[in-house]
N, C-alpha and C. Protein backbone atom coordinates (compact mmCIF):
# COMPACT_ATOMS: atom_id res chain seq x y z
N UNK A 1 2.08 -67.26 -39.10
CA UNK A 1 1.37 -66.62 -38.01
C UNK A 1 0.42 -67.64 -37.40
N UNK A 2 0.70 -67.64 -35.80
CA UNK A 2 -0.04 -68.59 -35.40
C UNK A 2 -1.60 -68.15 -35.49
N UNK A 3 -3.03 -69.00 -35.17
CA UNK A 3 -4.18 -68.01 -34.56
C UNK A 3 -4.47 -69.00 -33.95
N UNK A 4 -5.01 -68.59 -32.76
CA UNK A 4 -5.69 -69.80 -32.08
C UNK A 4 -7.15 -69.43 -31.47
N UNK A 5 -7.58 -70.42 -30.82
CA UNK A 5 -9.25 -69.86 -30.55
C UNK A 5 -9.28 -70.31 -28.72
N UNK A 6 -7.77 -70.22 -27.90
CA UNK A 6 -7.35 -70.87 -26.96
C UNK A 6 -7.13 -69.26 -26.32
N UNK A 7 -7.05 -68.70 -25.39
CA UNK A 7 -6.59 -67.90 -24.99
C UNK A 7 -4.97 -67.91 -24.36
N UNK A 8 -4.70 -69.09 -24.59
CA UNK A 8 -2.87 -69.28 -24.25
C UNK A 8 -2.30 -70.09 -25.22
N UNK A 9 -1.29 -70.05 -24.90
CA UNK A 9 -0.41 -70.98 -26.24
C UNK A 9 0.26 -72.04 -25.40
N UNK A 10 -0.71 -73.71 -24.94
CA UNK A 10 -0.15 -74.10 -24.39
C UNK A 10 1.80 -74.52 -24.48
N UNK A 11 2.77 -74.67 -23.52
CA UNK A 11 3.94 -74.93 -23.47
C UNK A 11 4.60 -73.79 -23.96
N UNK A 12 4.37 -72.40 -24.10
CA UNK A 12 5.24 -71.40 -24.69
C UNK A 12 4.50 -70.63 -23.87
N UNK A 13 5.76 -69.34 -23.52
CA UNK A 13 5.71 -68.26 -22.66
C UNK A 13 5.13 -66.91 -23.41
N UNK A 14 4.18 -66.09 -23.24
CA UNK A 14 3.64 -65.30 -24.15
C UNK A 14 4.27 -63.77 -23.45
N UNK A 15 5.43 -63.29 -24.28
CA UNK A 15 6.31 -62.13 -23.59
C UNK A 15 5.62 -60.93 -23.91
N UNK A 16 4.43 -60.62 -25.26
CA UNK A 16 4.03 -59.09 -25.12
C UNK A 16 2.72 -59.44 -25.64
N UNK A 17 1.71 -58.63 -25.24
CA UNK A 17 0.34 -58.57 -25.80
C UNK A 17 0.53 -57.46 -26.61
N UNK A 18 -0.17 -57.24 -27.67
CA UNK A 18 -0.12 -56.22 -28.31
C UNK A 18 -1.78 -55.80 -28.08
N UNK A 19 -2.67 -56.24 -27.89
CA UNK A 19 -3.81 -55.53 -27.68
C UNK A 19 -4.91 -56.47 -29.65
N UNK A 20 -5.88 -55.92 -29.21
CA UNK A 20 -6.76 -56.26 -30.13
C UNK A 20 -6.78 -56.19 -32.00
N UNK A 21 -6.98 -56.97 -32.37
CA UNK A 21 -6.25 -57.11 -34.03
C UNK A 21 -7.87 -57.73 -34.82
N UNK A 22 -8.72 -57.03 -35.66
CA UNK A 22 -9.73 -57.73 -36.86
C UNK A 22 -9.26 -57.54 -37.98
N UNK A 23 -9.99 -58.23 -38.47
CA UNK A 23 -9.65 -58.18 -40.09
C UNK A 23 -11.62 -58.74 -40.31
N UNK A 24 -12.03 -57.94 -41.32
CA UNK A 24 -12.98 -57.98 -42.17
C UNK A 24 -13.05 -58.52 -43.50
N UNK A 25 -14.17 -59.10 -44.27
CA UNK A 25 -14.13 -59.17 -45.60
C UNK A 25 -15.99 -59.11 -45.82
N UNK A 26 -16.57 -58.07 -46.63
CA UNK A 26 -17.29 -58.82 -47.33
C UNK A 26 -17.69 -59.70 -48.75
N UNK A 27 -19.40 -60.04 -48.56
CA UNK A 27 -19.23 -61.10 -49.31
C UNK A 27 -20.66 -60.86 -50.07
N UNK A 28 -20.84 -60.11 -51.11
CA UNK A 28 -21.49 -59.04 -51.95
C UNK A 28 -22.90 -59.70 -52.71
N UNK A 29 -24.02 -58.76 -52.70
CA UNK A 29 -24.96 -59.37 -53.68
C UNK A 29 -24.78 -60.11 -54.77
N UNK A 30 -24.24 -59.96 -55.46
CA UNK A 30 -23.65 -59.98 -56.88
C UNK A 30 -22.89 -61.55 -57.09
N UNK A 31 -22.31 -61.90 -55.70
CA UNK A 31 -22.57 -63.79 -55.89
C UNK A 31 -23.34 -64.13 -55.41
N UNK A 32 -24.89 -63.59 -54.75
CA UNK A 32 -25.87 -64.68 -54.96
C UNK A 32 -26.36 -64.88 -56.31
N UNK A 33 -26.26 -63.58 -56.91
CA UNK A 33 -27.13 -63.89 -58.33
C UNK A 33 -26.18 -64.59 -59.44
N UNK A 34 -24.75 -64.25 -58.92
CA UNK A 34 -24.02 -65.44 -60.06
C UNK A 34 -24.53 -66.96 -59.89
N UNK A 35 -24.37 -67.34 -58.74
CA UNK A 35 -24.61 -68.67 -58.09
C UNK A 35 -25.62 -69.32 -57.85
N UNK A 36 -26.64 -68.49 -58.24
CA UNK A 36 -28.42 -69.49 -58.11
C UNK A 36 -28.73 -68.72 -59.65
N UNK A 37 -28.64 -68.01 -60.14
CA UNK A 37 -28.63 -67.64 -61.86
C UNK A 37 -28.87 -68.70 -62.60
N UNK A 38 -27.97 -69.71 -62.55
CA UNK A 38 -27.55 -71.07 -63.74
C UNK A 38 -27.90 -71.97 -62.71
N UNK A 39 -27.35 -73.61 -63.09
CA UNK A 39 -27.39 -74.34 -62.81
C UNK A 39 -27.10 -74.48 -61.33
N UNK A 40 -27.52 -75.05 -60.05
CA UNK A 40 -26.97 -74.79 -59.07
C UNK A 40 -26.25 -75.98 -58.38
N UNK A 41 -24.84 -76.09 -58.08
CA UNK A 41 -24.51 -77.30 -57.39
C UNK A 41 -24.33 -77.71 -56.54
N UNK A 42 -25.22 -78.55 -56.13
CA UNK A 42 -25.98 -78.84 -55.22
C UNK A 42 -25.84 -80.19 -54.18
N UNK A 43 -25.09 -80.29 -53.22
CA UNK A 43 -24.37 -81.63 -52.68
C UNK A 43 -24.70 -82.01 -51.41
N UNK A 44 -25.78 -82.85 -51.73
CA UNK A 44 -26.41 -83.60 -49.77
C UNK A 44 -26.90 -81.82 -49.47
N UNK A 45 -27.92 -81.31 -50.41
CA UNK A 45 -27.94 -80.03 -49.91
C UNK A 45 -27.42 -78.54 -49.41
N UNK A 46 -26.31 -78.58 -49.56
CA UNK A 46 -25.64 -77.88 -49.27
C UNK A 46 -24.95 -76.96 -50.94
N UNK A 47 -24.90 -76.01 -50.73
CA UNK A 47 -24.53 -75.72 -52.42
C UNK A 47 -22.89 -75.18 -52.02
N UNK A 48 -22.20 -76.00 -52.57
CA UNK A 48 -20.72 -75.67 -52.73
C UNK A 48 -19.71 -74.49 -53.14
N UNK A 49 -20.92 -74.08 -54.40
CA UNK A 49 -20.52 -72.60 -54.85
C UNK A 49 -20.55 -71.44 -53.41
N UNK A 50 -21.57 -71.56 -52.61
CA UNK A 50 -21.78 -70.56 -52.05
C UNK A 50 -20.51 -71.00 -50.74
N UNK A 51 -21.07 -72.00 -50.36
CA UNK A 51 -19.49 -72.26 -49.28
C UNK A 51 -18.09 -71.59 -49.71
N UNK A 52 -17.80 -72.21 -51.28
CA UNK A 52 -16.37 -71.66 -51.32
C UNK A 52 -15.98 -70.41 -51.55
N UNK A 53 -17.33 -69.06 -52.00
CA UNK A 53 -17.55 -67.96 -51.89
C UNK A 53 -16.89 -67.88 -50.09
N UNK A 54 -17.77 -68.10 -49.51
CA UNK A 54 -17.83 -67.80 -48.27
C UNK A 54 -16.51 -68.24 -47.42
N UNK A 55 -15.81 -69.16 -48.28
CA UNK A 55 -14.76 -69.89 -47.38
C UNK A 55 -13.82 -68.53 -47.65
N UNK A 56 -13.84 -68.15 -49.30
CA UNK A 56 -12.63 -67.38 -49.66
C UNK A 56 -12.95 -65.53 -48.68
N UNK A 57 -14.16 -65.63 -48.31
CA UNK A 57 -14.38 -64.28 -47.61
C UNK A 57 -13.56 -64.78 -46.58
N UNK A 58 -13.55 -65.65 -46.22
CA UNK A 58 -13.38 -65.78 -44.44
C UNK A 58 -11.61 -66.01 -44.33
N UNK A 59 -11.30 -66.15 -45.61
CA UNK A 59 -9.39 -66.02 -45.74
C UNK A 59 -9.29 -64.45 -45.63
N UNK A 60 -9.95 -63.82 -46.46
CA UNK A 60 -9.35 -62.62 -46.92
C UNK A 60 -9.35 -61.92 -45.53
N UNK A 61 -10.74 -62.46 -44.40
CA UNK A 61 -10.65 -61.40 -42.68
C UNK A 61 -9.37 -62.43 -42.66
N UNK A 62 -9.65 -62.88 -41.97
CA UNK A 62 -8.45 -63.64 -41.41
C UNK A 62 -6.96 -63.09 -41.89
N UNK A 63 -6.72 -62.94 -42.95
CA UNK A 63 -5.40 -62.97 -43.83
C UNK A 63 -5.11 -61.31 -43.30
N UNK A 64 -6.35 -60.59 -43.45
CA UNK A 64 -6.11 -58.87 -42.58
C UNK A 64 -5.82 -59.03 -41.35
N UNK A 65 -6.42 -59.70 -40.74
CA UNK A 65 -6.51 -59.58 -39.16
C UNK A 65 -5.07 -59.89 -38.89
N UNK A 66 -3.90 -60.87 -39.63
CA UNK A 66 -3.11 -61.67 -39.44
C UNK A 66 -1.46 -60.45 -40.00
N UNK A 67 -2.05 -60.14 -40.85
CA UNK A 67 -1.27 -58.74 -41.48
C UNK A 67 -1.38 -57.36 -40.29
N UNK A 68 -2.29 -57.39 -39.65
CA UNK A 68 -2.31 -56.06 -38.34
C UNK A 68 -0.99 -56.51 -37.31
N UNK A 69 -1.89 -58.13 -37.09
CA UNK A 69 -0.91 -58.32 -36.03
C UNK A 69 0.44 -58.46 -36.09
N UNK A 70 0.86 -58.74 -37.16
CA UNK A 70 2.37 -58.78 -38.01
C UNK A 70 2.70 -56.79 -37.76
N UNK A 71 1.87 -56.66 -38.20
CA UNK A 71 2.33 -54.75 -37.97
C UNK A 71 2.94 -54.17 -36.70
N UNK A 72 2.19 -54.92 -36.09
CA UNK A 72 2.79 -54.51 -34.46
C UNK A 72 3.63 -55.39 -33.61
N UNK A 73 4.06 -56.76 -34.24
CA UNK A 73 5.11 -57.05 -34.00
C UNK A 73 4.59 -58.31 -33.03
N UNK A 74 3.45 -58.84 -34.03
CA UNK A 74 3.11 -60.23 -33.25
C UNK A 74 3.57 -61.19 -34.10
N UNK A 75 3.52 -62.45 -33.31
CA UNK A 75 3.85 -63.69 -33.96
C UNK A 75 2.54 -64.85 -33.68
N UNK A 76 1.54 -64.48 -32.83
CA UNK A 76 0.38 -65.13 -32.69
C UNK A 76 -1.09 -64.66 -32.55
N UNK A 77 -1.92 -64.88 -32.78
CA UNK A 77 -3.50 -63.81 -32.08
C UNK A 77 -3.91 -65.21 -31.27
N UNK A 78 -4.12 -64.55 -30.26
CA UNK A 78 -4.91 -65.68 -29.32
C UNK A 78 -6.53 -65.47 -28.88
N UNK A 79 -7.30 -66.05 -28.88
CA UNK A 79 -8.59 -65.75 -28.99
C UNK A 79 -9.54 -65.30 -29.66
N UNK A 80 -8.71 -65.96 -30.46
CA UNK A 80 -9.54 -65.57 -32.13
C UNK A 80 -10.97 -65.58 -31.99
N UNK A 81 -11.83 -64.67 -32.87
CA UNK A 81 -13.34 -65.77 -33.00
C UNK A 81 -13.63 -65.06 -34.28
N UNK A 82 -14.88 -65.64 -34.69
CA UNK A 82 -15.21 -65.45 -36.37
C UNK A 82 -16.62 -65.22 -36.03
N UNK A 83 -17.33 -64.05 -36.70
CA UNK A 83 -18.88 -63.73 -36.80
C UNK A 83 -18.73 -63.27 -38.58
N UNK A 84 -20.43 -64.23 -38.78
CA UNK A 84 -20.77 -63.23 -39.33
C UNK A 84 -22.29 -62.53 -39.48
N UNK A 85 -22.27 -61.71 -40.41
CA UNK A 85 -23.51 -61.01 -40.08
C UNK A 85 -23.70 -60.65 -41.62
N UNK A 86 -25.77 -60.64 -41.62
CA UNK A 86 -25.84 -60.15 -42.44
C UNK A 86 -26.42 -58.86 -42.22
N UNK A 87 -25.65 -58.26 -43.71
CA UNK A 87 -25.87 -56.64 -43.47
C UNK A 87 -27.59 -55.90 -43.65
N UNK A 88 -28.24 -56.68 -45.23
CA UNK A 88 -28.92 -56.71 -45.62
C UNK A 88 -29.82 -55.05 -45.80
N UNK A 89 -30.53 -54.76 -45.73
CA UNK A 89 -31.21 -53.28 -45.61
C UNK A 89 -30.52 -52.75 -47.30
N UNK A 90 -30.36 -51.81 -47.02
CA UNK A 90 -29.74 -50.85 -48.35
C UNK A 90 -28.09 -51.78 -48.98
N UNK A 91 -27.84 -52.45 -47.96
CA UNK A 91 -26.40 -53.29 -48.36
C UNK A 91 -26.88 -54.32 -49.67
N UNK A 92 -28.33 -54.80 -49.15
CA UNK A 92 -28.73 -55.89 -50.27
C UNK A 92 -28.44 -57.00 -49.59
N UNK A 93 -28.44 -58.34 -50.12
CA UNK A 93 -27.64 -59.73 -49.83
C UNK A 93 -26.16 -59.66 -49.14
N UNK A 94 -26.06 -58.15 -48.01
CA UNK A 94 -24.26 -58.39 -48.17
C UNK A 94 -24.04 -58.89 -46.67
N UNK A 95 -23.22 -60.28 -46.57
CA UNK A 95 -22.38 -60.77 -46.09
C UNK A 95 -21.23 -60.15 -45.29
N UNK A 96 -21.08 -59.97 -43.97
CA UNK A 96 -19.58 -59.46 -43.35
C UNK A 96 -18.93 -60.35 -42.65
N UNK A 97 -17.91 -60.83 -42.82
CA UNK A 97 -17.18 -62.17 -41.79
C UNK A 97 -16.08 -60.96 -41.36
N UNK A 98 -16.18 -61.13 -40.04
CA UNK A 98 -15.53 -60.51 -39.07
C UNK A 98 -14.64 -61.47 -38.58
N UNK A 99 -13.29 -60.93 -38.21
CA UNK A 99 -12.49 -62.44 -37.34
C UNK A 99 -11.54 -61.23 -36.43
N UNK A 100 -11.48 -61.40 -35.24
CA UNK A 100 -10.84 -60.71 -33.86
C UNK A 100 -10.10 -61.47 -33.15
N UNK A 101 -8.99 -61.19 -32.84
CA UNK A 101 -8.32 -61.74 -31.45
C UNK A 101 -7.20 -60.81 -30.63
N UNK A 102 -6.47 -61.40 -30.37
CA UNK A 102 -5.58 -60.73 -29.15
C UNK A 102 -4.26 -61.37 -29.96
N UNK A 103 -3.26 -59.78 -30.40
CA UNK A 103 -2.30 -60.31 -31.10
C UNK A 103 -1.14 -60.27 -29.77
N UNK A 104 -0.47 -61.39 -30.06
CA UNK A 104 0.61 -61.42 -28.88
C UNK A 104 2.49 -61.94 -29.88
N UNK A 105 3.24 -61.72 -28.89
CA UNK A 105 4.01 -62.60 -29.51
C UNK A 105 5.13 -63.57 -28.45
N UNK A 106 5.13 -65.06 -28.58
CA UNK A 106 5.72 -65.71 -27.75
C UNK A 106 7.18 -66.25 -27.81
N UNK A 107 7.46 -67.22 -27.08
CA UNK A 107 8.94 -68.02 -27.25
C UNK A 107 8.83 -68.98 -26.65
């Protein structure tokens, strides 16, 4: 499945829109306190644990969003984009990566 963040697919003809396609994941209290708990690893500042938390949230929207558009009989989403937000309030520490586009399919 293609995704792109282009609103066309340059050199290919885009024959059906299917209309709007997200996929969600969150990304839960419960790994901040695994991940600053112990030892923390820690690289040019940046802590790695929490990135690859966050990388694997941002497969699991994506990987939904990509499974909708397969449902309705796409082969690409064009105009993808990725937010996220924190929920925080009664959610706690929780994390939502949102990812949206326009499922189409071309030739």
């Amino acid at each position: 499945m293609l995704v792109l963040t282009t609103p066309t697919i340059e050199g290919k003809n885009i024959k059906e829109y299917y209309g709007l396609v997200t996929g969600e994941s969150l990304l839960g209290a419960n790994v901040y306190k695994d991940m600053f708990s112990g030892v923390r690893d820690v690289v040019g500042g940046r802590t790695s644990a929490y990135e690859e938390e966050l990388k694997k949230a941002r497969n699991v929207a994506l990987d939904s969003m990509k499974e909708k558009a397969r449902d309705k009989g796409a082969n690409a989403v064009i105009g993808a984009r990725i937010a996220y937000h924190n929920l925080g309030g009664t959610m706690g520490n929780t994390i939502m990566v949102t990812v949206f586009g326009t499922a189409v399919s071309y030739e």
